[in-house]
C-alpha atoms as a PDB file:
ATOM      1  CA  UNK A   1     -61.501 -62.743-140.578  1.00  0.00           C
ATOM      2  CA  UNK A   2     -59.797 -59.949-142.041  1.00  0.00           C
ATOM      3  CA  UNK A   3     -60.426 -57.689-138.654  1.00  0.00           C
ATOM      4  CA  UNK A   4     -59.448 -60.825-136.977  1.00  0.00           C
ATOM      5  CA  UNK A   5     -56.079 -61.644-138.592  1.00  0.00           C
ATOM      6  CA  UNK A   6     -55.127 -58.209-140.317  1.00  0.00           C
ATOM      7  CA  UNK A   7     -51.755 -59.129-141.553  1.00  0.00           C
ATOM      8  CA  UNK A   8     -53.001 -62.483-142.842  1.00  0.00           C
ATOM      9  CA  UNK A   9     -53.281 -63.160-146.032  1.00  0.00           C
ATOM     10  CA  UNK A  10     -56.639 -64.641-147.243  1.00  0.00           C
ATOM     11  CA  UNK A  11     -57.497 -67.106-150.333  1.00  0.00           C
ATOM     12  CA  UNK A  12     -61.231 -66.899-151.573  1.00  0.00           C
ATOM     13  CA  UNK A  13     -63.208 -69.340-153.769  1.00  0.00           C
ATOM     14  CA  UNK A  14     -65.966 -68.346-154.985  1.00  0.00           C
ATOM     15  CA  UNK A  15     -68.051 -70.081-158.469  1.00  0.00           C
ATOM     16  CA  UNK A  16     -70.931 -67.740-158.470  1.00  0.00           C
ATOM     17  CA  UNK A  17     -71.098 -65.032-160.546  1.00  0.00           C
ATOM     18  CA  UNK A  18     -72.817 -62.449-158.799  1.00  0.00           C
ATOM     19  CA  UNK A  19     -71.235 -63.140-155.702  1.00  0.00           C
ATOM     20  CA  UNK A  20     -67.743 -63.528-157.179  1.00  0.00           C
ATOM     21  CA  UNK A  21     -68.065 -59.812-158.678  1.00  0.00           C
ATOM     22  CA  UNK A  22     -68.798 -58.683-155.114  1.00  0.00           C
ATOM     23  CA  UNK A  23     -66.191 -60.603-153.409  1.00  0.00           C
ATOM     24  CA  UNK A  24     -63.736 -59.012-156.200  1.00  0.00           C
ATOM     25  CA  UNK A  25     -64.643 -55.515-155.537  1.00  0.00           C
ATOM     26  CA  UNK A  26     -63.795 -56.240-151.696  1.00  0.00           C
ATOM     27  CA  UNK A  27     -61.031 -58.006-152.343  1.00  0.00           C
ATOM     28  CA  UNK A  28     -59.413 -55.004-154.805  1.00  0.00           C
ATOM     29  CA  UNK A  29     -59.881 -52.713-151.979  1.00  0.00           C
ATOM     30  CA  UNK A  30     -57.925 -55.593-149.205  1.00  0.00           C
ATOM     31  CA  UNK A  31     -54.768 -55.085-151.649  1.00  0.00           C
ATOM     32  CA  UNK A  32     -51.828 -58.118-151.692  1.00  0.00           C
ATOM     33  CA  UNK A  33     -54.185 -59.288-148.470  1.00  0.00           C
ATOM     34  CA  UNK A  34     -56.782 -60.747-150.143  1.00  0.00           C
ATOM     35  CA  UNK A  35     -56.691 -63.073-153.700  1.00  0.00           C
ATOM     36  CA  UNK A  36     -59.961 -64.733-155.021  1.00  0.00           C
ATOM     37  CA  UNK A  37     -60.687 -67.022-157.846  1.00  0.00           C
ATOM     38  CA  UNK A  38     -63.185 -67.899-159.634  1.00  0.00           C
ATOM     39  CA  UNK A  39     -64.267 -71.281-158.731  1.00  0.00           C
ATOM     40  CA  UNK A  40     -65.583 -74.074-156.571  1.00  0.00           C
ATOM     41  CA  UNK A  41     -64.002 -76.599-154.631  1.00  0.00           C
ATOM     42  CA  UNK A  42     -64.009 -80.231-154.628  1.00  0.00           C
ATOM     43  CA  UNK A  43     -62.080 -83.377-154.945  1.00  0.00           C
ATOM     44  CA  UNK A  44     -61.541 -83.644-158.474  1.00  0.00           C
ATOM     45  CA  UNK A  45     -60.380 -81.041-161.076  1.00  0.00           C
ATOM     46  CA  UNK A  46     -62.953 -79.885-163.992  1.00  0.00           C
ATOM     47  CA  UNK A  47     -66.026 -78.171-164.073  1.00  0.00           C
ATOM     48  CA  UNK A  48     -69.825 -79.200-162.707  1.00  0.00           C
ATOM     49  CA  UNK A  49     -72.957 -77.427-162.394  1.00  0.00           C
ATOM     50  CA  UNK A  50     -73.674 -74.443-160.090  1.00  0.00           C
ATOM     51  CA  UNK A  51     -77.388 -74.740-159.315  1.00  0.00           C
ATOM     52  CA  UNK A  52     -78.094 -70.313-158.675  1.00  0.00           C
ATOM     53  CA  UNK A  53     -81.549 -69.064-157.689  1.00  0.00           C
ATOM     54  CA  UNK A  54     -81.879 -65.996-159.012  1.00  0.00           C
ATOM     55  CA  UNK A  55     -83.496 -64.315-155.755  1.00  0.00           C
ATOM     56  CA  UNK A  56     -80.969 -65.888-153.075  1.00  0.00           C
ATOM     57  CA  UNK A  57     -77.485 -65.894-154.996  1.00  0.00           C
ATOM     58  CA  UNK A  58     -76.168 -67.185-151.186  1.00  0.00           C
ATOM     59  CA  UNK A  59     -77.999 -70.523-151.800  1.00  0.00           C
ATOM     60  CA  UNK A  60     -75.919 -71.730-154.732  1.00  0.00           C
ATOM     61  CA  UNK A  61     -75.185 -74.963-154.700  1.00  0.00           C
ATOM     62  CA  UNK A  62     -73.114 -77.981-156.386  1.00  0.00           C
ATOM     63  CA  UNK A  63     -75.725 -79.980-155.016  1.00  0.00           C
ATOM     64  CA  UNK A  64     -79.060 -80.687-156.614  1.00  0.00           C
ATOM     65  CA  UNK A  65     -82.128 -80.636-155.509  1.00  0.00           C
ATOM     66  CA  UNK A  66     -81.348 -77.684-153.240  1.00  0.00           C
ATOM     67  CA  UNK A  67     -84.557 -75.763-151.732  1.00  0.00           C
ATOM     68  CA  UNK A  68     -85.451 -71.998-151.949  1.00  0.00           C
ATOM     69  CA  UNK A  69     -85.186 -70.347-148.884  1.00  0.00           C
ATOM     70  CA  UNK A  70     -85.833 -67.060-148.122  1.00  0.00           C
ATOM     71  CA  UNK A  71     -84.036 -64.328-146.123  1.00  0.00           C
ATOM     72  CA  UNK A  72     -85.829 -65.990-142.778  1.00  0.00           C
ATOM     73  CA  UNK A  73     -85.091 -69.568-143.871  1.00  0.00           C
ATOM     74  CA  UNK A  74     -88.344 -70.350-144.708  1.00  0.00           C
ATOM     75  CA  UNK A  75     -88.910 -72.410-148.000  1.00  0.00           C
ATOM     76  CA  UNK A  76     -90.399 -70.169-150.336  1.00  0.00           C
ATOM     77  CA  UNK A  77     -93.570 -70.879-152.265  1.00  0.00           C
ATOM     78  CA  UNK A  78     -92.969 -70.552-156.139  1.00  0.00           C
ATOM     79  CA  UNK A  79     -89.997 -69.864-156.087  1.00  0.00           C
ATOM     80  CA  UNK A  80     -87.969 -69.920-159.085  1.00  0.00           C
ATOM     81  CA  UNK A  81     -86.081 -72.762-160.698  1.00  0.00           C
ATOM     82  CA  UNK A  82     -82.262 -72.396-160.361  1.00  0.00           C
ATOM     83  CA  UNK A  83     -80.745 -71.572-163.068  1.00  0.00           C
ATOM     84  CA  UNK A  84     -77.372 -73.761-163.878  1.00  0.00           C
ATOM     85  CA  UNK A  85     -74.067 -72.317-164.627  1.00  0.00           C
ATOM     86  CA  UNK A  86     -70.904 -74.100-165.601  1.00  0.00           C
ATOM     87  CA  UNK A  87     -68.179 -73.775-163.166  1.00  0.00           C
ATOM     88  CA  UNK A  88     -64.712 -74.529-162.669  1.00  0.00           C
ATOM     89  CA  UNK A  89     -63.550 -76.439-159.893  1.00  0.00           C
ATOM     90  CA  UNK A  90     -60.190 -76.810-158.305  1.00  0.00           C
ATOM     91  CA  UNK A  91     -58.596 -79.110-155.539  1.00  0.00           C
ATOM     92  CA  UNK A  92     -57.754 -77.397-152.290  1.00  0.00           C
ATOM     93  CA  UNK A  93     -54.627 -79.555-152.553  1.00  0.00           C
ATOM     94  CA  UNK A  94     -53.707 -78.347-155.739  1.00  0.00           C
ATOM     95  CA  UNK A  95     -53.828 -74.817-155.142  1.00  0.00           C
ATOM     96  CA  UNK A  96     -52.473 -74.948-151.885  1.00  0.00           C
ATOM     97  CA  UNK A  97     -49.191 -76.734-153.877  1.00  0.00           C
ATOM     98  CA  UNK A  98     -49.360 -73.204-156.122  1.00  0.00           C
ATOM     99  CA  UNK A  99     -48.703 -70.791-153.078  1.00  0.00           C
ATOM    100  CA  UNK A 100     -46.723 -70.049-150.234  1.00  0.00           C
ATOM    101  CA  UNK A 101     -48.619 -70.792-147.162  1.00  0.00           C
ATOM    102  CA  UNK A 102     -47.394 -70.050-144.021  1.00  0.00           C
ATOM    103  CA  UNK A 103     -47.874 -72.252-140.348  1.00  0.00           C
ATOM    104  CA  UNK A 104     -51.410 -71.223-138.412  1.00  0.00           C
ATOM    105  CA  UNK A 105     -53.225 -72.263-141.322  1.00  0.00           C
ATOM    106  CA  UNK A 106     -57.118 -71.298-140.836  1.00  0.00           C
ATOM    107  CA  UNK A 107     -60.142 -73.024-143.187  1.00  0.00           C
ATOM    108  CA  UNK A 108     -63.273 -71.781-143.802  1.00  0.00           C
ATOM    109  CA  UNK A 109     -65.349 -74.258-145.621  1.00  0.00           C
ATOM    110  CA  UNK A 110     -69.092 -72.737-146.954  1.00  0.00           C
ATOM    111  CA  UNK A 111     -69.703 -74.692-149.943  1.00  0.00           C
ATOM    112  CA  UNK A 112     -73.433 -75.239-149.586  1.00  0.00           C
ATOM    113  CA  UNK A 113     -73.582 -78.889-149.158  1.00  0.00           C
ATOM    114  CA  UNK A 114     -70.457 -80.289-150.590  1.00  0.00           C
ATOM    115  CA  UNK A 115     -68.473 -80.168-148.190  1.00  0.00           C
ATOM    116  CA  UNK A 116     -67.004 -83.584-147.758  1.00  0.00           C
ATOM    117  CA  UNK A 117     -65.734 -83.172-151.694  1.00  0.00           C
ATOM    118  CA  UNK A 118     -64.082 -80.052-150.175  1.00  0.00           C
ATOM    119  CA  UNK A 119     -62.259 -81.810-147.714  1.00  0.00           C
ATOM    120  CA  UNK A 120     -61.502 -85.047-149.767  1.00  0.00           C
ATOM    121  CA  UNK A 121     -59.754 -82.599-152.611  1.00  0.00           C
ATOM    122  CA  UNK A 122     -58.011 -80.751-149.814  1.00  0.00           C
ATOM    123  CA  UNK A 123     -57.022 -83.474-147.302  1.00  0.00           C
ATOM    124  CA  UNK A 124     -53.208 -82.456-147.585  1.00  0.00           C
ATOM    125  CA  UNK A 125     -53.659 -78.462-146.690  1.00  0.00           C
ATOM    126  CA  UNK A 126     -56.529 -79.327-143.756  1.00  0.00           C
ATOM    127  CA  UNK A 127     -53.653 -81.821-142.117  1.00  0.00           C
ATOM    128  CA  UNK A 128     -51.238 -78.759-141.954  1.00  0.00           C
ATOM    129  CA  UNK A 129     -54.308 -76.312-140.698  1.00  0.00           C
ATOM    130  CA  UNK A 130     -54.545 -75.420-137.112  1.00  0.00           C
ATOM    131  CA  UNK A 131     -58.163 -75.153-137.399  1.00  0.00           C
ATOM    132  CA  UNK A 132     -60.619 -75.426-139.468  1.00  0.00           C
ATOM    133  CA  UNK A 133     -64.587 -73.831-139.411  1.00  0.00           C
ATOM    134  CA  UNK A 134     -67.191 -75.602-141.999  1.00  0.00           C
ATOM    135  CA  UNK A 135     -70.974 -74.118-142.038  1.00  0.00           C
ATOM    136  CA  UNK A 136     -72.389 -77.096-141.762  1.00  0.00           C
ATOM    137  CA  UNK A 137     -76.395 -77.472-142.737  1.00  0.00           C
ATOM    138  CA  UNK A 138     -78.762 -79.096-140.015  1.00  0.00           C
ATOM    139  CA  UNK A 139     -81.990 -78.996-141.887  1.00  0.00           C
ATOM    140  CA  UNK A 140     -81.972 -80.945-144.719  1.00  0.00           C
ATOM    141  CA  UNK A 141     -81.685 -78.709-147.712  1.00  0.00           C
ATOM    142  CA  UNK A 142     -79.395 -80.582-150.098  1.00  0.00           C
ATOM    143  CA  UNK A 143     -79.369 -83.775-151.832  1.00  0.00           C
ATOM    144  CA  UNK A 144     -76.448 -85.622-150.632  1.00  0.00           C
ATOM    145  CA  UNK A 145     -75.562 -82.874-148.101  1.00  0.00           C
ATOM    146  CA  UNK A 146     -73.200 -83.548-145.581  1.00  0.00           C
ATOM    147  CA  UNK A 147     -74.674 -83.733-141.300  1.00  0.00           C
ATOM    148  CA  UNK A 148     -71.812 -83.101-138.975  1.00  0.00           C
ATOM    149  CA  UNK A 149     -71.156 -85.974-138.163  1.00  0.00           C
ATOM    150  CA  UNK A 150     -70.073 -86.758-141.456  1.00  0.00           C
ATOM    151  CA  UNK A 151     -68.035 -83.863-141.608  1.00  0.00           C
ATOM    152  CA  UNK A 152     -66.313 -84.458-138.344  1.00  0.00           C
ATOM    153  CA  UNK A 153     -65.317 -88.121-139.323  1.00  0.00           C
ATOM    154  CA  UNK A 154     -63.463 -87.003-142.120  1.00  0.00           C
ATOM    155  CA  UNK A 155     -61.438 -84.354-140.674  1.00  0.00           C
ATOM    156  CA  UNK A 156     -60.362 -86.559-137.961  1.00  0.00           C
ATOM    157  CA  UNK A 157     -58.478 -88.327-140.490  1.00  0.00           C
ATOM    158  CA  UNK A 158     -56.175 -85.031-140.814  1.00  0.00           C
ATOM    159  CA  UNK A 159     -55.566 -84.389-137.001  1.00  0.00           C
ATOM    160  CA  UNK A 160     -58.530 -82.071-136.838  1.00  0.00           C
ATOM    161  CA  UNK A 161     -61.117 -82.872-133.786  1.00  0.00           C
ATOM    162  CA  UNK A 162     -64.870 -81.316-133.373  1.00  0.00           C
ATOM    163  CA  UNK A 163     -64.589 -78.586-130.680  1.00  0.00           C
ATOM    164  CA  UNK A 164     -68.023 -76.661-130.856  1.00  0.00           C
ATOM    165  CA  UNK A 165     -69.813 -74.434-132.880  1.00  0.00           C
ATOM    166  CA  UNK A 166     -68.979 -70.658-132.832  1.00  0.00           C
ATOM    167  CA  UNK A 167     -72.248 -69.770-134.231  1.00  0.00           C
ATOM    168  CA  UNK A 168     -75.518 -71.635-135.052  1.00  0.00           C
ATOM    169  CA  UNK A 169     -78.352 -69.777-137.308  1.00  0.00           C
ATOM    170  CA  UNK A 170     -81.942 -70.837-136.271  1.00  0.00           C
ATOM    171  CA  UNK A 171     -84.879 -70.875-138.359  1.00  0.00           C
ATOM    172  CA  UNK A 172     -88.420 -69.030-137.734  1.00  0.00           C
ATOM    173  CA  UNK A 173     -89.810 -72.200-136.004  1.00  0.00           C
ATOM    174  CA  UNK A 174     -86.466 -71.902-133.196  1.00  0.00           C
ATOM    175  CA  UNK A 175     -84.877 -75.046-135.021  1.00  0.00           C
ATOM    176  CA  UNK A 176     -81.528 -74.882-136.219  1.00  0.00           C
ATOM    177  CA  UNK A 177     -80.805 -74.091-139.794  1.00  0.00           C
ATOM    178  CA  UNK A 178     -76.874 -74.460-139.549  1.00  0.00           C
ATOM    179  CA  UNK A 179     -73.941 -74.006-137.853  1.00  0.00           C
ATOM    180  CA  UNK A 180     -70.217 -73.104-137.808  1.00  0.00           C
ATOM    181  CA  UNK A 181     -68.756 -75.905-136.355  1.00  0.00           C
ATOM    182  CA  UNK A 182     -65.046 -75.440-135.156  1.00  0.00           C
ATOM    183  CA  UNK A 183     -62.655 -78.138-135.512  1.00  0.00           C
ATOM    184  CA  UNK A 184     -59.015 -77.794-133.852  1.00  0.00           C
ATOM    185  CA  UNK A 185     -56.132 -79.541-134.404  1.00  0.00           C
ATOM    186  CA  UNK A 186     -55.723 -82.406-131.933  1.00  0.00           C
ATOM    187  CA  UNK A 187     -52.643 -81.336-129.189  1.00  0.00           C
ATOM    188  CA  UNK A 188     -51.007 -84.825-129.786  1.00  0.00           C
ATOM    189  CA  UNK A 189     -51.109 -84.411-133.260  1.00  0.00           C
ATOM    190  CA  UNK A 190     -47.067 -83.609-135.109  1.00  0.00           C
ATOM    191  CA  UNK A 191     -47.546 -82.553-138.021  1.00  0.00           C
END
């Protein structure tokens, strides 16, 4: 997105450790472009568990009960138990009240499986968005993970409408793991 939308300026969340270290570096080197913090996302302020497997920091989860999977989306046999980590989460709203956003709002929601706490906590910003792009998992890999449909029906209650998928990831077997599912403000929506 930052090749994309170069003079945009981009807001990252990020609760794991490991990956939030990475996404720092990057971020130092995007100057004023690019802030990060710290920290999931979900509908209530606090902290909760971040479920980490040691071998695939990318699968961390909110969520419990979420599966190893290796590199080529395969469950992987013995894998390790995740390790939990306390992390602080934050309301979309809430920060989005902290900063100056301007119109042409773009969301990209990745959170693993909680996505409709994302959206609940943030239902105030994603009504101003223009669009919005949530990975959304097909396989189930989550407890209490969200399907599209899900997903779809509660952005429709900020204007937002289900207009394809700009990229689907399909496992070994040719089924589909996820997908980035677009979702565009509706044209007779005034915001």
């Amino acid at each position: 997105f930052r090749r994309l939308f170069p003079a945009a300026t981009i807001h990252c969340f990020e609760p794991s450790p490991t990956e939030f270290t990475r996404l720092a570096r990057w971020a130092a080197r995007q100057g004023r472009h690019v802030t990060c913090e710290q920290s999931a996302l979900g509908d209530t302020e606090g902290t909760a568990s971040l479920f980490v497997y040691p071998e695939s920091p990318w699968v961390s989860s909110l969520r419990a009960g979420a599966s190893h999977w290796n590199a080529s989306g395969q469950k992987k046999e013995g894998s390790s138990v995740p390790r939990a980590v306390t992390v602080p989460v934050l309301r979309l709203d809430d920060i989005a009240g902290k900063v100056t956003l301007d119109d042409g709002i773009l969301v990209k929601i990745d959170v693993e499986g909680a996505e409709a706490d994302v959206i609940r906590g943030g239902v105030k910003l994603l009504s101003r968005a223009e669009a919005v792009i949530v990975e959304v998992t097909v396989e189930h890999r989550f407890d209490d993970a969200n399907d599209l449909l899900a997903v779809a029906s509660l952005l429709d209650e900020t204007g937002l409408v289900y207009a394809g998928n700009l990229l689907q990831s399909p496992a070994p077997d040719g089924s589909i793991r996820y997908v980035d599912a677009l979702f565009l403000r509706r044209q007779d929506q005034t915001r």
